[in-house]
Protein backbone atom coordinates (compact mmCIF):
# COMPACT_ATOMS: atom_id res chain seq x y z
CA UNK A 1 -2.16 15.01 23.71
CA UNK A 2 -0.41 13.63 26.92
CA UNK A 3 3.83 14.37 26.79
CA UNK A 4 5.89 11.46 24.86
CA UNK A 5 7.20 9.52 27.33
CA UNK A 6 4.42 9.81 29.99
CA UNK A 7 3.12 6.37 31.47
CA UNK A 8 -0.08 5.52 29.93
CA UNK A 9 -3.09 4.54 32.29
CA UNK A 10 -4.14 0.92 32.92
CA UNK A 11 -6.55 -0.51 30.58
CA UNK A 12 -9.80 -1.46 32.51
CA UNK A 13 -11.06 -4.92 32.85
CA UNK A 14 -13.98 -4.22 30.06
CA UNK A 15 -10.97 -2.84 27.66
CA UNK A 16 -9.02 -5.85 28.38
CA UNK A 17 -11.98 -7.65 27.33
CA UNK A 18 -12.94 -6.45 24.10
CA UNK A 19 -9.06 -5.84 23.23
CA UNK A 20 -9.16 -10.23 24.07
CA UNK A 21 -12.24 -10.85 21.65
CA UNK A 22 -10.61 -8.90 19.01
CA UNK A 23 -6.82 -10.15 19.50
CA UNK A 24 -8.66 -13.80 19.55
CA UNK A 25 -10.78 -13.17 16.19
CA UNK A 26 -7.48 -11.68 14.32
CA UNK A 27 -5.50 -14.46 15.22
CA UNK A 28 -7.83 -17.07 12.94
CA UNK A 29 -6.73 -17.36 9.46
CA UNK A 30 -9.60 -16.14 7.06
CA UNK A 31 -11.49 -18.13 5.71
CA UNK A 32 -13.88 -17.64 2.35
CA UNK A 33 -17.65 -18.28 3.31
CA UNK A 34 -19.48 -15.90 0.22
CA UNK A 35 -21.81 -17.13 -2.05
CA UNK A 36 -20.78 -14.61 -4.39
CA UNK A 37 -18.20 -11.72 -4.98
CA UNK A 38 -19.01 -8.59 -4.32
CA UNK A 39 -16.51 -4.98 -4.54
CA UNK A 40 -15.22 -5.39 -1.32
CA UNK A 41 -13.68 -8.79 -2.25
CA UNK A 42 -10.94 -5.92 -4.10
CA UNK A 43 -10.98 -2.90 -1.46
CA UNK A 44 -8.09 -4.13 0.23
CA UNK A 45 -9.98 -4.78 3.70
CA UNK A 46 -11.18 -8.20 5.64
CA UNK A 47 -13.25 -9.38 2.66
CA UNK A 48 -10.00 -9.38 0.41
CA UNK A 49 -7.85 -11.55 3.06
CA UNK A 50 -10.79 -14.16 3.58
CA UNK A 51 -10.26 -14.56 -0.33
CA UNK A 52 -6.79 -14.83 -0.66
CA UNK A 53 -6.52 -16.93 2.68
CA UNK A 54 -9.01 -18.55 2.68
CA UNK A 55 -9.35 -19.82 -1.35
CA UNK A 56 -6.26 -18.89 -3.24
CA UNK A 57 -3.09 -19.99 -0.59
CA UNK A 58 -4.79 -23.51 -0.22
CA UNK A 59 -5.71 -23.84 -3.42
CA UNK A 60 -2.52 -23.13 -4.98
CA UNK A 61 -0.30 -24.89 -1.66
CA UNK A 62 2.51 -22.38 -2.55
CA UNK A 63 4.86 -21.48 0.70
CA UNK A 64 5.60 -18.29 -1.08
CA UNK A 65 2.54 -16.84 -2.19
CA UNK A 66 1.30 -17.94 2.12
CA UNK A 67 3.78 -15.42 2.95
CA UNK A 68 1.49 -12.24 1.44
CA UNK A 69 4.87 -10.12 0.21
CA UNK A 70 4.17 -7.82 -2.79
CA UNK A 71 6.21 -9.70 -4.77
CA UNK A 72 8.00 -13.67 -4.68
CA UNK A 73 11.52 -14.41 -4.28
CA UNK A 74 12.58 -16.90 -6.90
CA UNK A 75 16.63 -17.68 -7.90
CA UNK A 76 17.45 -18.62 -11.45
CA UNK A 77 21.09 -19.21 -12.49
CA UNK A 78 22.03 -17.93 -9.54
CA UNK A 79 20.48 -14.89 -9.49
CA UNK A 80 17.60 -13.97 -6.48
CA UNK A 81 15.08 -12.15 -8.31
CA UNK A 82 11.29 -11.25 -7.38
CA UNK A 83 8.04 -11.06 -9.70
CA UNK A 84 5.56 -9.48 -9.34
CA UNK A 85 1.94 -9.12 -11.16
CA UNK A 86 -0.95 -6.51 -11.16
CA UNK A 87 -4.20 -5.71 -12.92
CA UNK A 88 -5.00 -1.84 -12.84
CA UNK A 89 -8.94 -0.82 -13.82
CA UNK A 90 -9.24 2.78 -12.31
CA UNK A 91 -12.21 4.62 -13.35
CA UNK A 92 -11.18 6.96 -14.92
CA UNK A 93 -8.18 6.29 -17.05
CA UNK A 94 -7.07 9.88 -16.45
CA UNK A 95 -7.05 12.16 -13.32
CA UNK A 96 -5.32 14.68 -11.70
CA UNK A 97 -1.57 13.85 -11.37
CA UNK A 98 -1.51 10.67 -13.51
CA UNK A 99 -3.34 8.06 -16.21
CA UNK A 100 -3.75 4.29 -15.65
CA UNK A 101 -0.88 3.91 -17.90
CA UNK A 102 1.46 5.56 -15.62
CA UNK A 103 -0.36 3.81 -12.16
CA UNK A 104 0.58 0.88 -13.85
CA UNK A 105 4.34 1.32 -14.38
CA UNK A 106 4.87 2.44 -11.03
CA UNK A 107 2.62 0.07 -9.13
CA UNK A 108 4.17 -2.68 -10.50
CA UNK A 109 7.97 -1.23 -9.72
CA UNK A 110 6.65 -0.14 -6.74
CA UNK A 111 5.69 -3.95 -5.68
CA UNK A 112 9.39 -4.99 -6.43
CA UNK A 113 10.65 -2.00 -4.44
CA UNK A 114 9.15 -3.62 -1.46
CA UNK A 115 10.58 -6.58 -2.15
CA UNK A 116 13.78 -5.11 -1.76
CA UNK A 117 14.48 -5.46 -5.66
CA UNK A 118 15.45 -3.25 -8.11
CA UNK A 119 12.98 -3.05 -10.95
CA UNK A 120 14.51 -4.43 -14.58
CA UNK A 121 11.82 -5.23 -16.73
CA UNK A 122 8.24 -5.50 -17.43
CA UNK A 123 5.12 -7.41 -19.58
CA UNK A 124 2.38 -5.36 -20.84
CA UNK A 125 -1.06 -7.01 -21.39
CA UNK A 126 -3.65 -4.61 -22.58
CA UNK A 127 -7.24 -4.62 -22.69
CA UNK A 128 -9.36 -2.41 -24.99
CA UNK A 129 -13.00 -1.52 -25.12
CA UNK A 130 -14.67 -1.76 -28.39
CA UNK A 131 -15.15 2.35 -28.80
CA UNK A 132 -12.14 3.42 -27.24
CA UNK A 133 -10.60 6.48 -28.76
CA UNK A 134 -7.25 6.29 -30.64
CA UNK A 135 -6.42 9.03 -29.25
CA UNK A 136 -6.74 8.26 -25.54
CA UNK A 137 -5.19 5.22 -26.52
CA UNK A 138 -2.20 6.89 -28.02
CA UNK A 139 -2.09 9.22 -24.90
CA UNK A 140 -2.04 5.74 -22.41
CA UNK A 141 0.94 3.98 -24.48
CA UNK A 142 3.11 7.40 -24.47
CA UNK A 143 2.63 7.43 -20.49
CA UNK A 144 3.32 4.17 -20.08
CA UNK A 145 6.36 4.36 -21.63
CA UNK A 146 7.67 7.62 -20.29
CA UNK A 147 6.83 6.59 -16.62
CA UNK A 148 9.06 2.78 -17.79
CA UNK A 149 11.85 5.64 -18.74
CA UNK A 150 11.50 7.13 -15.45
CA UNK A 151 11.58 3.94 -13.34
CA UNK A 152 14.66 2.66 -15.71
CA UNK A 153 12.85 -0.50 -16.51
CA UNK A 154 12.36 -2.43 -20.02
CA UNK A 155 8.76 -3.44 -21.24
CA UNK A 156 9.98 -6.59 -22.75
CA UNK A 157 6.90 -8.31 -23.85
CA UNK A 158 3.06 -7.79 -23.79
CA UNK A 159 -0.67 -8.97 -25.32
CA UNK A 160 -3.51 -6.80 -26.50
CA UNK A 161 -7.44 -8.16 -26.53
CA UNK A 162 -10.34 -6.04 -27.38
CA UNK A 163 -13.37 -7.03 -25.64
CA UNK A 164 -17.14 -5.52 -26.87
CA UNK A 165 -18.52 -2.05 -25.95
CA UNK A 166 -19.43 -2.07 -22.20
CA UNK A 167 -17.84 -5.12 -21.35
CA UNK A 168 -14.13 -3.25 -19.93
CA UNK A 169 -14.08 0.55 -18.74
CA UNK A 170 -12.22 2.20 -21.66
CA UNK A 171 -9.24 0.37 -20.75
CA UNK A 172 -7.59 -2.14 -18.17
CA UNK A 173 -3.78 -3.27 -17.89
CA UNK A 174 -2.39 -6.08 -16.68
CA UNK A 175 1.07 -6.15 -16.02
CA UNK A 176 3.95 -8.42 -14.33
CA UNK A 177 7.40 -7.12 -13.04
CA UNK A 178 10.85 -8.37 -12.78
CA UNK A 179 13.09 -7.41 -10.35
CA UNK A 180 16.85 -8.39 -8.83
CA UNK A 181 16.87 -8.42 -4.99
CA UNK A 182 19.03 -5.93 -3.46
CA UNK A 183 21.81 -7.84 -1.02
CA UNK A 184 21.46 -4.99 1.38
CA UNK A 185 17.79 -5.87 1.68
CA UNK A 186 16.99 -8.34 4.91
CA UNK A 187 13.18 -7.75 4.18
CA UNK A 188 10.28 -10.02 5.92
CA UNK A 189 6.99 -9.38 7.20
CA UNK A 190 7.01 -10.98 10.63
CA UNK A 191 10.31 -9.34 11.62
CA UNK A 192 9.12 -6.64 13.59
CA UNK A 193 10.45 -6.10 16.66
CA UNK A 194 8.86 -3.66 20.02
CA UNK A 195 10.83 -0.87 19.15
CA UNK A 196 10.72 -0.29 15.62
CA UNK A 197 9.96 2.86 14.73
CA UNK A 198 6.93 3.17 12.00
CA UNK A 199 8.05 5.68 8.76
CA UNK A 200 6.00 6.90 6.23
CA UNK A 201 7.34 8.63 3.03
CA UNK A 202 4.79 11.77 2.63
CA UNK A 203 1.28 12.94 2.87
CA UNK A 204 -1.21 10.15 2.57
CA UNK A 205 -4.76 9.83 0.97
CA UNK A 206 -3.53 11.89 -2.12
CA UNK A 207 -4.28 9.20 -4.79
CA UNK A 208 -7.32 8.44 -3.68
CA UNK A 209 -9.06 11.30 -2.75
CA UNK A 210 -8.11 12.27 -6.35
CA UNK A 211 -9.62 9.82 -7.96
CA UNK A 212 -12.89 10.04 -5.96
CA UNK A 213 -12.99 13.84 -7.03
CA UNK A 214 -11.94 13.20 -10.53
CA UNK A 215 -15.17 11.13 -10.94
CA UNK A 216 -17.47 14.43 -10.44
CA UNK A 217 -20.04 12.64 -7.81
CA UNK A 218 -19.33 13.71 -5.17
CA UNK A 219 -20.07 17.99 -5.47
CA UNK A 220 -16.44 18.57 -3.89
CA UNK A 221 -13.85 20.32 -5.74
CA UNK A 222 -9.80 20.51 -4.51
CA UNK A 223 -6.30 21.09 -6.10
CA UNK A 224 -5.63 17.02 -5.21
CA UNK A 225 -3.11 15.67 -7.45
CA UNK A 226 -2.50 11.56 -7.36
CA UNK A 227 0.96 10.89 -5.88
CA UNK A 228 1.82 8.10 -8.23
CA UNK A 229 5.57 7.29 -9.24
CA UNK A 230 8.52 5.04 -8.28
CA UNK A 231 9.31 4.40 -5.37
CA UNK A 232 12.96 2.15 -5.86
CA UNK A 233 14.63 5.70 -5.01
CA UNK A 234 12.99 5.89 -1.78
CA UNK A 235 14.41 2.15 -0.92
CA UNK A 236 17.48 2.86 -2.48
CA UNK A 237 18.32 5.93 0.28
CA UNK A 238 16.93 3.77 3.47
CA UNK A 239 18.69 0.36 2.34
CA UNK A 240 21.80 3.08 2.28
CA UNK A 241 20.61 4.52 5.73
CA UNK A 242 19.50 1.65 7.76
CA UNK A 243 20.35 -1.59 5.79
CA UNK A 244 19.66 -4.73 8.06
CA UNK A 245 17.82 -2.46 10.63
CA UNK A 246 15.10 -2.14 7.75
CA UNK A 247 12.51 -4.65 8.72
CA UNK A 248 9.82 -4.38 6.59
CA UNK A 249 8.32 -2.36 3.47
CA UNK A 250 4.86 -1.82 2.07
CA UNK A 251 3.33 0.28 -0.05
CA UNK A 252 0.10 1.76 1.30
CA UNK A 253 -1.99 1.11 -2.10
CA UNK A 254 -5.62 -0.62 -1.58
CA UNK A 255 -6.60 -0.29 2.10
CA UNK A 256 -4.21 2.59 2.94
CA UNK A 257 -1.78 2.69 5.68
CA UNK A 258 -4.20 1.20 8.02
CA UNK A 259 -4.22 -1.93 5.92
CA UNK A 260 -0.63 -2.05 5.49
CA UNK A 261 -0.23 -1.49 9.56
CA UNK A 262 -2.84 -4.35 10.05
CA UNK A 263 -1.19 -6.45 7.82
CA UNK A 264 1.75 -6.79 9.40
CA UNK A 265 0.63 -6.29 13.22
CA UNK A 266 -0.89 -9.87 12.20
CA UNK A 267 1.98 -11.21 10.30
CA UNK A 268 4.51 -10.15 13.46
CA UNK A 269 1.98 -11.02 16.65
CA UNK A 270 2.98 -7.61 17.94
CA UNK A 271 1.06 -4.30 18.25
CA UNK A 272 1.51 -0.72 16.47
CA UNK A 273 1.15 2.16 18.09
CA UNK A 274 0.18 4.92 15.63
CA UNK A 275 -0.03 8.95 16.64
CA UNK A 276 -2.51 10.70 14.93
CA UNK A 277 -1.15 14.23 15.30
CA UNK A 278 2.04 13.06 13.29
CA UNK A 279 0.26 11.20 10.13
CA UNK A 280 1.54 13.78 7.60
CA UNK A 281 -1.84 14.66 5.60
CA UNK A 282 -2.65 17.93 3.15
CA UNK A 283 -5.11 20.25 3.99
CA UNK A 284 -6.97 19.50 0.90
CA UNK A 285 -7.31 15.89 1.62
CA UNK A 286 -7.83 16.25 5.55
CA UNK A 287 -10.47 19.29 4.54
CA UNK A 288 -12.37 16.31 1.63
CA UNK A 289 -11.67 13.69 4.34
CA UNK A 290 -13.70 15.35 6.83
CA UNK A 291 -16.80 16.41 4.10
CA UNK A 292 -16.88 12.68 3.53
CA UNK A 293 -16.59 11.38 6.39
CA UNK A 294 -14.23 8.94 5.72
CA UNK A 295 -10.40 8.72 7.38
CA UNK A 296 -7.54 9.19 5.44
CA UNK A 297 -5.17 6.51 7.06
CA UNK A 298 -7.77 4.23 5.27
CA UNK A 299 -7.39 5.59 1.69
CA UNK A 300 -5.34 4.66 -1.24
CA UNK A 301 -1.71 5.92 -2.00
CA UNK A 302 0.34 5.27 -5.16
CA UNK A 303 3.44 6.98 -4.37
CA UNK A 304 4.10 6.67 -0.32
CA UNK A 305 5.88 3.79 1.36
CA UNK A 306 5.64 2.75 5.39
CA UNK A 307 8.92 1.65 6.76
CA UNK A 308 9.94 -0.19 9.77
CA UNK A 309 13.11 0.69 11.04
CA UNK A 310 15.15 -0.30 14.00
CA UNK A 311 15.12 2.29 16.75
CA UNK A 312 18.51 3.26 16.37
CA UNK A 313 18.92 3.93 13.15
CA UNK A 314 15.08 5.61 12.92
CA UNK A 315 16.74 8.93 12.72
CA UNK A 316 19.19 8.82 9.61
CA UNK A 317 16.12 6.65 7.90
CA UNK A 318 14.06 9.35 8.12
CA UNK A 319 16.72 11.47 6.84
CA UNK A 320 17.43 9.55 4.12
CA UNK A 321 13.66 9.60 2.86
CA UNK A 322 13.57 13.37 3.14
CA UNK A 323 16.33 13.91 0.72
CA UNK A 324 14.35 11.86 -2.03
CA UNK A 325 12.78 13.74 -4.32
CA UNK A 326 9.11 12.94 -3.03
CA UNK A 327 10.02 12.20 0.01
CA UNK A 328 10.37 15.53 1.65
CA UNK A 329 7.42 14.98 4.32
CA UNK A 330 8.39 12.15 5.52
CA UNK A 331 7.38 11.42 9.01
CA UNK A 332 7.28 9.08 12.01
CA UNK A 333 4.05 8.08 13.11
CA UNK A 334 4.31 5.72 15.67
CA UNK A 335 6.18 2.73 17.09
CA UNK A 336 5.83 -0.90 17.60
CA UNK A 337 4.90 -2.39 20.93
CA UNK A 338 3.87 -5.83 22.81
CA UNK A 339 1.00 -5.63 23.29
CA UNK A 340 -1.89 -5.93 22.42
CA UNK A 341 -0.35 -8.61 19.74
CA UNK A 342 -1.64 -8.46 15.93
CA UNK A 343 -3.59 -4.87 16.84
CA UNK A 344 -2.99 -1.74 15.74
CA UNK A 345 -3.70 1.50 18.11
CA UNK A 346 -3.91 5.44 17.51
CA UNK A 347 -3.38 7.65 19.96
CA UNK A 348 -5.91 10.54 19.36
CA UNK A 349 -5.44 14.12 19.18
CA UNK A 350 -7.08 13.96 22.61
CA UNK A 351 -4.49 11.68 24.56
CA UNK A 352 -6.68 8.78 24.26
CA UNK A 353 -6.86 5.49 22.46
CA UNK A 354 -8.85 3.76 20.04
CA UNK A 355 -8.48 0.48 17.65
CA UNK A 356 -7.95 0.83 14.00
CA UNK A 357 -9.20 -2.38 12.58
CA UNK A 358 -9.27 -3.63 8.82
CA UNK A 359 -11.08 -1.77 6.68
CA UNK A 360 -14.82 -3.28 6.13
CA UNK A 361 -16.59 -3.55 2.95
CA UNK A 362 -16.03 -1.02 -0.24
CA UNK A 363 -16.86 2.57 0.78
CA UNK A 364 -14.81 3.84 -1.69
CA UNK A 365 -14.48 3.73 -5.82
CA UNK A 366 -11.97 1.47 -7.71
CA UNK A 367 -8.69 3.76 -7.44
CA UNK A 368 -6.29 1.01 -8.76
């Protein structure tokens, strides 16, 4: 890998020319052409943004939900608050490190957290299979309300349905979150600047490289544990560290970091540059990564945040997420540049460059 700091060479004309196509094609607002949904409409990737920008925005003409945060600002009385609402159907319920009760506690919180809000309160709308065992059931209501103890947040109201045998998996949840928006927290999506360093709060792929072993398909076996739990603390030490030089916050859920990075390369017009030999990753995930051939920037986390921090206050972020509990392998991956605008670059291991573009169709199982 060439020495930080060292000029990088030219691109050639042919670069500059397929780097133009592609800045040019994810510049256009997506638009939803299917005939028919398929899994990759949910997989985080292109097919999901051509659904929600191309059908639900218009349809619903609502200048908050255009503005894709994980969670809406609304005021009442006075008070700014965010909501937030998720469906969780992981197959299965239970795997290494976690249940779907608990992924749905903290992926809710975890939506307000990126909001900038402090999670106070929760519904709970389950969904049971006809068949399900009491005592799995019993097992999913006593996680979900320890992991509601852990995030200190109330589960103030809630539905149950029971559909027939082999119409649900066992069990789905559906939740929505309530949250009050921190006043340290000057949060938006297109406010990255060049600059800006690029954090990430741990390892990433854990969650769903668990799941996909927890299934038993694929002949692999690892000591992968699911990463899921809050992640308010995390916020609550960088709003401390870096409060208005905090840009942005996502959660690197469906998609992975390389969704999250795309997502808001496009919602900024400015590029990321990402280093590959500093994305924290476990040996055990790297080591199933590699089997399956599949990248673990693009797989699912339910317990690690990206942050985009000023440059001068990078340092004492990163700081700040290392003394979380969870947060001790923290790490900054890369930095945000000019150009090219709405892209996102790695620098490989081998001082080179290549695109990371939106994840494409649904090569891996529901993990959410």
């Amino acid at each position: 890998m060439a020495a930080e700091g060292a000029a990088a060479a030219p691109p050639t004309d042919r670069e500059e020319k397929i780097l133009g196509i592609i800045e040019n094609a994810r510049a256009k607002r997506g638009k939803f052409r299917d005939s028919h949904i398929t899994m990759s409409h949910g997989a985080g990737g292109k097919a999901t943004q051509s659904l929600i920008e191309g059908l639900l925005v218009p349809a619903f003409a609502s200048q908050t939900l255009a503005a894709m945060d994980d969670a809406g600002a609304i005021s009442v009385g006075g008070l700014d608050l965010a909501m937030t609402t998720d469906s969780f159907v992981v197959k299965p319920i239970r795997f290494p490190g976690g249940s779907i009760g608990e992924l749905a506690v903290n992926g809710t919180v975890n939506d307000l957290a990126m909001a900038g809000a402090r999670p106070l309160a929760l519904s709970l709308s389950l969904i049971l299979e006809e068949g399900l065992a009491a005592d799995d059931l019993k097992a999913e209501v006593e996680a979900i309300a320890a992991a509601a103890r852990e995030a200190e947040v109330e589960i103030v109201t809630g539905d149950t349905k029971v559909v027939e045998r082999g119409h649900a998996d066992s069990l789905y949840i559906c939740t929505t979150g309530v949250g009050r928006r921190d006043p340290r927290a000057q949060l938006s999506p297109s406010a990255l600047r060049p600059g800006d360093r690029v954090l990430v709060s741990g390892p990433v792929g854990e969650h769903g490289t668990a799941i996909m072993l927890a299934r038993g398909e694929l002949g692999l076996e690892a000591e992968i544990e699911s990463d899921t739990r809050s992640l308010w603390p995390h916020v609550d030490a960088l709003l401390d560290a870096a409060g208005p030089s905090l840009r942005c916050l996502r959660d690197a859920t469906r998609g992975g970091v390389a969704s999250v990075l795309n997502e808001l390369a496009r919602a900024s017009s400015v590029a990321i540059l990402v280093r590959e030999a500093d994305v924290p990753v476990s040996p055990a995930v790297a080591g199933a990564s590699e089997l399956l051939g599949i990248d673990p920037l693009y797989v699912a986390n339910e317990g690690k945040l990206v942050a985009f921090v000023a440059p001068e206050d990078a340092e004492g972020a990163l700081a700040a997420l290392r003394a979380v509990p969870g947060g001790e392998g923290a790490a900054d991956i890369g930095e945000v540049r000019t150009e090219p605008p709405g892209m996102v670059l790695v620098t490989t291991g081998f001082g080179g460059k290549r695109v990371m573009d939106q994840l494409v169709g649904d090569p891996l199982p529901r993990i959410c």
